[in-house]
Protein backbone atom coordinates (compact mmCIF):
# COMPACT_ATOMS: atom_id res chain seq x y z
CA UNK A 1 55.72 -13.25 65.43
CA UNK A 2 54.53 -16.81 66.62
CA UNK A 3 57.68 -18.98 67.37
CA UNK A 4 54.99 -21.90 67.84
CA UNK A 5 53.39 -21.76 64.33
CA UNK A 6 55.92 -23.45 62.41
CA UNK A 7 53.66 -25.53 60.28
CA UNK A 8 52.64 -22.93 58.31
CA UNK A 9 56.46 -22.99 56.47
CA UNK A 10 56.45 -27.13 56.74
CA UNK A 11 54.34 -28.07 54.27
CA UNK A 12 54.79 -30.50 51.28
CA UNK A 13 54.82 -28.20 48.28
CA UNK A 14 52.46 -30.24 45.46
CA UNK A 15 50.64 -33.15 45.43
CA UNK A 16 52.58 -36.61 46.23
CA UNK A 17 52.50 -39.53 43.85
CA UNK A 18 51.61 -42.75 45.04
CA UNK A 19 50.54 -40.98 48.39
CA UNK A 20 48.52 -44.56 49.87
CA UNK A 21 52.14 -46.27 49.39
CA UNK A 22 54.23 -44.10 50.81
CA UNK A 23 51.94 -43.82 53.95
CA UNK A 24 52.06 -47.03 54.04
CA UNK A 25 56.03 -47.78 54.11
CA UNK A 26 56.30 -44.45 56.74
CA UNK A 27 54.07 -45.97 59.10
CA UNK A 28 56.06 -49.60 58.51
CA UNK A 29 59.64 -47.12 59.29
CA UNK A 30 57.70 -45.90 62.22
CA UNK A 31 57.77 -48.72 64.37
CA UNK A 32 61.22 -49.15 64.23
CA UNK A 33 61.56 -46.28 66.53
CA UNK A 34 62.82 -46.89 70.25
CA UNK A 35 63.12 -44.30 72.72
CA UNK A 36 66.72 -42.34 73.18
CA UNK A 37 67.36 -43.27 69.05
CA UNK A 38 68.95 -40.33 66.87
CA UNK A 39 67.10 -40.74 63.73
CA UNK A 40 69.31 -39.87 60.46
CA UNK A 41 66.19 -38.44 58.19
CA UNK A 42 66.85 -38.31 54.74
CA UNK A 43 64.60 -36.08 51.78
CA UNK A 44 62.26 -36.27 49.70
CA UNK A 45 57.96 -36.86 49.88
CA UNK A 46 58.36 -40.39 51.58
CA UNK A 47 60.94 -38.85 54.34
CA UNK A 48 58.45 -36.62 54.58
CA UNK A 49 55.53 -38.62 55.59
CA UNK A 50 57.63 -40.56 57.76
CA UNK A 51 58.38 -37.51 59.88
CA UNK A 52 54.73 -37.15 60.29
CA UNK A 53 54.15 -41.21 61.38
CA UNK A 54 56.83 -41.20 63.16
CA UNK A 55 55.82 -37.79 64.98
CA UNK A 56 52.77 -39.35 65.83
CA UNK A 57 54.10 -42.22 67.39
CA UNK A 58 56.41 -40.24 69.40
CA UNK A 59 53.39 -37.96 71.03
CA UNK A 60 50.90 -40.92 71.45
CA UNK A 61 54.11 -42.98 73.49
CA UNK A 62 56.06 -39.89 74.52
CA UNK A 63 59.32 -41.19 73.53
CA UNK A 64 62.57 -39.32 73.30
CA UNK A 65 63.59 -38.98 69.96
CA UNK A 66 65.98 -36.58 68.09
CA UNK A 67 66.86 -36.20 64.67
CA UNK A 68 69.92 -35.58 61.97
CA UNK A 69 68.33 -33.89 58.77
CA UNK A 70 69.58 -33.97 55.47
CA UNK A 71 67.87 -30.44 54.23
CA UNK A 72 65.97 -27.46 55.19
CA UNK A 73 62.34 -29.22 54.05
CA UNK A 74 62.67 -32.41 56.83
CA UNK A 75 63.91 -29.86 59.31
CA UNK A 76 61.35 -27.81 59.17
CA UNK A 77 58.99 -30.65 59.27
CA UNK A 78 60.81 -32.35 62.21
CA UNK A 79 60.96 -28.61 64.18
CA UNK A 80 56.69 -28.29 62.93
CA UNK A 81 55.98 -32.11 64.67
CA UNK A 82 57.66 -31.93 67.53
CA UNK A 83 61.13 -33.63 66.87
CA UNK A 84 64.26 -32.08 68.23
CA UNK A 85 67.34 -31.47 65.59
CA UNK A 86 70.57 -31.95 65.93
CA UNK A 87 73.82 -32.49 64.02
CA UNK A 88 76.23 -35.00 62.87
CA UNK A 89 78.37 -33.14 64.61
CA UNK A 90 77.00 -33.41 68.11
CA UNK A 91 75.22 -36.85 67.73
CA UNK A 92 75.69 -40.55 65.47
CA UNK A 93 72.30 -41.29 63.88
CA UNK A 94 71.49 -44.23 65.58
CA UNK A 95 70.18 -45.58 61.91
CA UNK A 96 68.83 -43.88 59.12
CA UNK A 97 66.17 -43.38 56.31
CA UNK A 98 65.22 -41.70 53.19
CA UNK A 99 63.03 -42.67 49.84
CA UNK A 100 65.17 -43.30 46.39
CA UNK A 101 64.53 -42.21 43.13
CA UNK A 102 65.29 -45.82 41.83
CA UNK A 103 66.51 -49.27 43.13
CA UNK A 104 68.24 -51.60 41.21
CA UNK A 105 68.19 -56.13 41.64
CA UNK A 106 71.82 -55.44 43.91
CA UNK A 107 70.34 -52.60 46.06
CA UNK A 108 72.19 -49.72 44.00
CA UNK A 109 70.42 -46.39 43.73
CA UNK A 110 69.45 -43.10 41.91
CA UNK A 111 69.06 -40.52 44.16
CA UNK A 112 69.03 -36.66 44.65
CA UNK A 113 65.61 -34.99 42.80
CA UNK A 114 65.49 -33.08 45.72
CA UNK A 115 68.89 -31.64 45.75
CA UNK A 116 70.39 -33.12 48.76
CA UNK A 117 72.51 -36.01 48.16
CA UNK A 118 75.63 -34.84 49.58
CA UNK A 119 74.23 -34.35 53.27
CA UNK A 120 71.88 -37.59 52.75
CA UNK A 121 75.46 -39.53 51.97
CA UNK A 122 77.08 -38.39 54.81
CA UNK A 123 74.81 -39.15 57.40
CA UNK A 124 73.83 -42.45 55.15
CA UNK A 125 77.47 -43.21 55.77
CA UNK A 126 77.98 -42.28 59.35
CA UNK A 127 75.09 -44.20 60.60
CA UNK A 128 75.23 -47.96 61.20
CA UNK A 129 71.90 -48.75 59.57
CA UNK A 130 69.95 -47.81 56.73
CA UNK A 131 66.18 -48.13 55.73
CA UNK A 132 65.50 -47.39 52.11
CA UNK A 133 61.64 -46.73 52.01
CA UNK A 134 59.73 -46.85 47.93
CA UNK A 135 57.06 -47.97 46.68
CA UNK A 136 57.18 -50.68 43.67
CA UNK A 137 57.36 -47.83 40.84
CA UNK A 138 60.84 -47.15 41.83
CA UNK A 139 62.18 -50.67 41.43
CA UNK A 140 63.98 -51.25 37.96
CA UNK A 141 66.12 -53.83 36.43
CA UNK A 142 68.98 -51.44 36.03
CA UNK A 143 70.10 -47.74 37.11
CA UNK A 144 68.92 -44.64 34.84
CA UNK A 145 66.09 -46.58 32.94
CA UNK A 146 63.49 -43.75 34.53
CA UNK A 147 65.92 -40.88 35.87
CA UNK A 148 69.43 -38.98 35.35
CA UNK A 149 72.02 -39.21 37.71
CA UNK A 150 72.50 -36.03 39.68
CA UNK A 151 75.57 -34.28 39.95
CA UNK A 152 76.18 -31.45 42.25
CA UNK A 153 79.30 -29.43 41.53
CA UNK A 154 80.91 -26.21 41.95
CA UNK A 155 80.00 -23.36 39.74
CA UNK A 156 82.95 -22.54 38.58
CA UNK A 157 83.84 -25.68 37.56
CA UNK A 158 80.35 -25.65 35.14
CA UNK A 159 82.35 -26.10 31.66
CA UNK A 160 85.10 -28.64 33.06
CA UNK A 161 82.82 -30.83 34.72
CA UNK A 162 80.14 -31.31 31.48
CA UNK A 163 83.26 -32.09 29.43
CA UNK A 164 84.40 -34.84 31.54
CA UNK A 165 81.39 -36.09 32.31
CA UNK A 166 80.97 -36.47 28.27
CA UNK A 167 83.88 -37.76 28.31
CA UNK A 168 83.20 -41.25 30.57
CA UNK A 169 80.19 -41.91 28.80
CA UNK A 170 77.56 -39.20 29.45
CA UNK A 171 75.26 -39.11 26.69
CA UNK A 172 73.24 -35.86 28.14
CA UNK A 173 74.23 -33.30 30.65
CA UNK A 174 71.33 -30.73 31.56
CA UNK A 175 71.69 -28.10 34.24
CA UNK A 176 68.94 -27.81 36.16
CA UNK A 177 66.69 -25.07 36.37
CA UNK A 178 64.85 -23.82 39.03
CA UNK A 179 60.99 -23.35 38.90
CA UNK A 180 60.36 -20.35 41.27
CA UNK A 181 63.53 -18.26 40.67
CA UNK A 182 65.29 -17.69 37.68
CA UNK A 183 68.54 -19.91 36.81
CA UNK A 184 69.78 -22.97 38.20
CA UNK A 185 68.20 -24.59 41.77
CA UNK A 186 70.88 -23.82 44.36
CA UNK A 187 72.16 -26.53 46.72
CA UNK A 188 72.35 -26.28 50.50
CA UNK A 189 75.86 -25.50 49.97
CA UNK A 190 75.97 -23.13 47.06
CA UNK A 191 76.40 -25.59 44.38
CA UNK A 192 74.71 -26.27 40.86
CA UNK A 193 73.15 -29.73 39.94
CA UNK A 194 73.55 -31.30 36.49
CA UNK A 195 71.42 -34.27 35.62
CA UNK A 196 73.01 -36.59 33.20
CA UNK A 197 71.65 -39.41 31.62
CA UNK A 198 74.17 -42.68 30.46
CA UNK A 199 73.97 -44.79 28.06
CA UNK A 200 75.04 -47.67 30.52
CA UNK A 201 75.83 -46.86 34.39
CA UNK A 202 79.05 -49.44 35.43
CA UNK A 203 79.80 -50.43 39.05
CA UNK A 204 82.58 -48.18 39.14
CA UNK A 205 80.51 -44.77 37.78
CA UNK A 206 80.19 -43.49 41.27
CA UNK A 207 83.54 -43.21 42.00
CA UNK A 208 84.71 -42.00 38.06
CA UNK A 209 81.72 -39.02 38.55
CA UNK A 210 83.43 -37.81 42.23
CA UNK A 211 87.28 -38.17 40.94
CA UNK A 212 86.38 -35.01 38.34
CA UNK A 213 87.73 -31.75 39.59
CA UNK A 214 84.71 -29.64 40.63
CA UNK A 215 82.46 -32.51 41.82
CA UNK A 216 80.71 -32.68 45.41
CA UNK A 217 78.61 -35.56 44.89
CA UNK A 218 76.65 -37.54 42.39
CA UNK A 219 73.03 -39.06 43.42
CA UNK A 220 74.74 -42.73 42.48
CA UNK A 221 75.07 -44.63 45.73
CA UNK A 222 76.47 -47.90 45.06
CA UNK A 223 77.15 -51.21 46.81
CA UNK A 224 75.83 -49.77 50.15
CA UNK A 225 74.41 -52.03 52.78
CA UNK A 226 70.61 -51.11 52.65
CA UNK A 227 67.73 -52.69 53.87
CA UNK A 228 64.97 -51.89 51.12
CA UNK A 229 61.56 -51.24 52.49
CA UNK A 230 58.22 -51.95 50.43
CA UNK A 231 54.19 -51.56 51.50
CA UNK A 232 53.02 -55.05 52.86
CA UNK A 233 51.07 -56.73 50.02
């Protein structure tokens, strides 16, 4: 077996939307990088690309650099470029990044198509910084216009959780499926995902979704101190 060949398994799986923006914000997220930082890396196609400008960067100036991942996919891609890994346990990201599924006028956010917002809060949370990097297709006047809200949540709890989820407001709870197994995707940690749309998301959602019994985490991350990152004009 060749240990050294990881890029066969770290490759983006599909074509990326808007792939000349998101290049474009990953090579802007690049150059924030100093040598000795612990990078928190979030998910998702931008994070992605990132991980490759960044990697690039790092070989052409040899800087020391290690990361925090937030799923198996950015791992893999830091372990295929070069990037060290290590935990949240062993090292404080230093400052952080990750794309968003949508951005609101106050810097609130949809996230989690990918699966992985409980780890991506977490180190979001534990590191002093954060760079949110989109292009202008993910900027709308207010939460849930283009996506659900994800809701990870233990299995067992399937039944309890849709019911009270109806019951502070949802308007549409969907488990989701997976595409190249059959049943639901399966979270890092075991979990199911339910996407649920709103009729209206309130200030106070995020913390009504995570006080129901059986919740890990929504993809709602509210009233966070972001810096929002967009491709020069």
């Amino acid at each position: 077996m060749n240990w050294d060949n990881t890029e066969r398994f770290a490759q983006w799986n599909g074509a990326i939307s808007n792939r000349e923006s998101k290049e474009a914000v990953a090579r802007q997220i690049a150059e924030h990088v100093r040598d000795g930082d612990v990078i928190g890396v979030g998910s998702g196609s931008t994070a992605y690309l990132a991980v490759l400008a960044i990697a690039e960067r790092v070989r052409r100036e040899k800087l020391r650099v290690s990361a925090v991942c937030t799923s198996a996919e950015v791992t893999l891609a830091c372990a295929a470029n070069g990037i060290p890994v290590t935990t949240l346990l062993q090292s404080r990201p230093d400052w952080y990044f990750d794309g968003a599924d949508e951005v609101d006028p106050r810097r609130n956010m949809i996230k989690g198509r990918g699966g992985a917002m409980y780890l991506e809060k977490v180190i979001m949370d534990a590191a002093p910084k954060t760079y949110i990097l989109v292009d202008r297709s993910k900027l709308v006047e207010k939460l849930g216009q283009k996506f659900a809200v994800p809701v990870e949540l233990l299995p067992d709890a399937l039944h309890l959780v849709e019911r009270e989820l109806l019951r502070i407001g949802a308007t549409d709870v969907a488990l989701r499926l997976a595409v190249k197994k059959d049943g639901p995707v399966i979270t890092a940690s075991g979990n199911f995902i339910l996407d649920v749309k709103f009729g209206e998301i309130r200030p106070t959602m995020e913390r009504e979704i995570k006080t129901i019994t059986g919740v890990v985490e929504s993809g709602l991350f509210m009233g966070r101190d972001i810096e929002v990152v967009l491709p020069a004009e």
